[in-house]
C-alpha atoms as a PDB file:
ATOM      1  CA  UNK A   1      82.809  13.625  19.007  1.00  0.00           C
ATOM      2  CA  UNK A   2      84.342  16.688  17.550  1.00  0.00           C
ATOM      3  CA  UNK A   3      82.061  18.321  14.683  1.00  0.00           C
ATOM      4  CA  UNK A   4      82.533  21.321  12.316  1.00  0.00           C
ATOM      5  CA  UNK A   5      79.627  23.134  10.930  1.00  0.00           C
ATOM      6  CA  UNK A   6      79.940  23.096   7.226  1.00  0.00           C
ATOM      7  CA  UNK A   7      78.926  27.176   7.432  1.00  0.00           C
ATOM      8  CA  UNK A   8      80.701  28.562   9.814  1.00  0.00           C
ATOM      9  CA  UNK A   9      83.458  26.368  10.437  1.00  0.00           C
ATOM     10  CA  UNK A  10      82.950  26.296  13.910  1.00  0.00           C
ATOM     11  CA  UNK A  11      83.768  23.701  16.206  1.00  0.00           C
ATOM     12  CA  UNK A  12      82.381  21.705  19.004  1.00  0.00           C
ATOM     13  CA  UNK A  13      82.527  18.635  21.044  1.00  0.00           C
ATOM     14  CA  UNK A  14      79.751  16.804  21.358  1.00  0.00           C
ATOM     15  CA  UNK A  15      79.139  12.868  23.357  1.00  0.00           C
ATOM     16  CA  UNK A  16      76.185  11.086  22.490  1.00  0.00           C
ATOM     17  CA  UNK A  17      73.921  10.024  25.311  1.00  0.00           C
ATOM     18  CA  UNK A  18      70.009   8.703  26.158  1.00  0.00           C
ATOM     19  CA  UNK A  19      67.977  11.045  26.831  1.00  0.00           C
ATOM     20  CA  UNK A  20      67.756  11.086  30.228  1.00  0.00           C
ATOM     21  CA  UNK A  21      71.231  12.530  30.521  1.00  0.00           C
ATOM     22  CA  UNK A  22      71.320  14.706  27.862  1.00  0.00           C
ATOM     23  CA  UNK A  23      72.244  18.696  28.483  1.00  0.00           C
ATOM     24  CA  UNK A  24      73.164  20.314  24.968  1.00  0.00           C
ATOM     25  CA  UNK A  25      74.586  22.936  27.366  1.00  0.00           C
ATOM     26  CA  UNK A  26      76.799  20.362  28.966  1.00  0.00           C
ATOM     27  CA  UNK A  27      77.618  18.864  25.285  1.00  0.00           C
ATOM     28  CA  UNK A  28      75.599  16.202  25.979  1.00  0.00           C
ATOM     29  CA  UNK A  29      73.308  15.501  22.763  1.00  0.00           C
ATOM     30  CA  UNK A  30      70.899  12.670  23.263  1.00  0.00           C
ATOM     31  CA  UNK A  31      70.903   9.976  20.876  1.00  0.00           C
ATOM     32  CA  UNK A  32      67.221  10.757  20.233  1.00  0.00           C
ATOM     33  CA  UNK A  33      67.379  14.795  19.424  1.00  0.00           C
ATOM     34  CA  UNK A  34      67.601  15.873  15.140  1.00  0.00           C
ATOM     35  CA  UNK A  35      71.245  16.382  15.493  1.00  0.00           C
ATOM     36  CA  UNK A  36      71.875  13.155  17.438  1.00  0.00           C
ATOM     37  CA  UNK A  37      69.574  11.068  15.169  1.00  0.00           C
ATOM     38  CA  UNK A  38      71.597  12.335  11.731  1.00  0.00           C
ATOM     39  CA  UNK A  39      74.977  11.258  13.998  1.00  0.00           C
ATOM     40  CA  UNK A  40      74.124   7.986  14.246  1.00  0.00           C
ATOM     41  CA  UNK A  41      76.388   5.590  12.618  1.00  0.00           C
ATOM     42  CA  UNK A  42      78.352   8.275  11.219  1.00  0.00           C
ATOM     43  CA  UNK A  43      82.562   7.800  10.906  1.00  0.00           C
ATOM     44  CA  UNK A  44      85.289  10.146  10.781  1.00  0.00           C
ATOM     45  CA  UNK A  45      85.045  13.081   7.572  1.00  0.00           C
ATOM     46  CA  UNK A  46      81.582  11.907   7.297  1.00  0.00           C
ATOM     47  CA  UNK A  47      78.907  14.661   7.345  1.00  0.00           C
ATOM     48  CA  UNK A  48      75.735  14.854   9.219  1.00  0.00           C
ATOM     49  CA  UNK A  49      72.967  17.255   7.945  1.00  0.00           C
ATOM     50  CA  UNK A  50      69.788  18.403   9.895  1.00  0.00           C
ATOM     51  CA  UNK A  51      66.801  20.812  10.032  1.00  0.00           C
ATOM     52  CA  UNK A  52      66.700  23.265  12.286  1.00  0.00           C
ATOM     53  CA  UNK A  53      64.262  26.191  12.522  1.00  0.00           C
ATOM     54  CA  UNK A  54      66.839  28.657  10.365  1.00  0.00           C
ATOM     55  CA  UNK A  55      67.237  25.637   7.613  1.00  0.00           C
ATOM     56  CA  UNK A  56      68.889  23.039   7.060  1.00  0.00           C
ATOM     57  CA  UNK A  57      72.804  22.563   8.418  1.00  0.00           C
ATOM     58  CA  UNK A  58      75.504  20.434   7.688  1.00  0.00           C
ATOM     59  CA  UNK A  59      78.056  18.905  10.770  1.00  0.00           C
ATOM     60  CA  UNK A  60      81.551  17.057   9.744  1.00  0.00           C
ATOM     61  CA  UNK A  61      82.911  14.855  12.144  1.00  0.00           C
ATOM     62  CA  UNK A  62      86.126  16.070  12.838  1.00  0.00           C
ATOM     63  CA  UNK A  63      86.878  13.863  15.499  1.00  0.00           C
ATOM     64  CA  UNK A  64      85.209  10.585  17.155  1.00  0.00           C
ATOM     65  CA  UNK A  65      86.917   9.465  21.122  1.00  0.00           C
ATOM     66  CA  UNK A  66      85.513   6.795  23.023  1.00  0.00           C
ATOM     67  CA  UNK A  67      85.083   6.416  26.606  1.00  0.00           C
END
């Protein structure tokens, strides 16, 4: 999955996992973490917004491959 933060228009690919293999480092979110959570069912253009310790951020899919 290929997001876009609203802010910064930066870009990153992301695959969803369970947590047991995720590694954020890796771009491995788990399924279970804020970001992963407010993913969830989400389609292309659609926008996922979470809380994080600096505030609250928005994350456009850009992007959704499968396999």
């Amino acid at each position: 999955m290929l997001l876009a933060d609203e802010d910064t228009e930066e870009e990153a690919t992301y695959r969803l996992v369970g947590s047991h293999e995720a590694d954020a480092g890796a771009g491995l979110l788990s399924v279970t973490s804020p970001l992963g959570r407010a993913l969830i069912g989400k389609t292309l253009g659609d926008v996922g917004e979470v809380t994080t310790p600096r505030g609250s951020r928005s994350y456009e899919v850009v992007k959704i491959a499968y396999g």
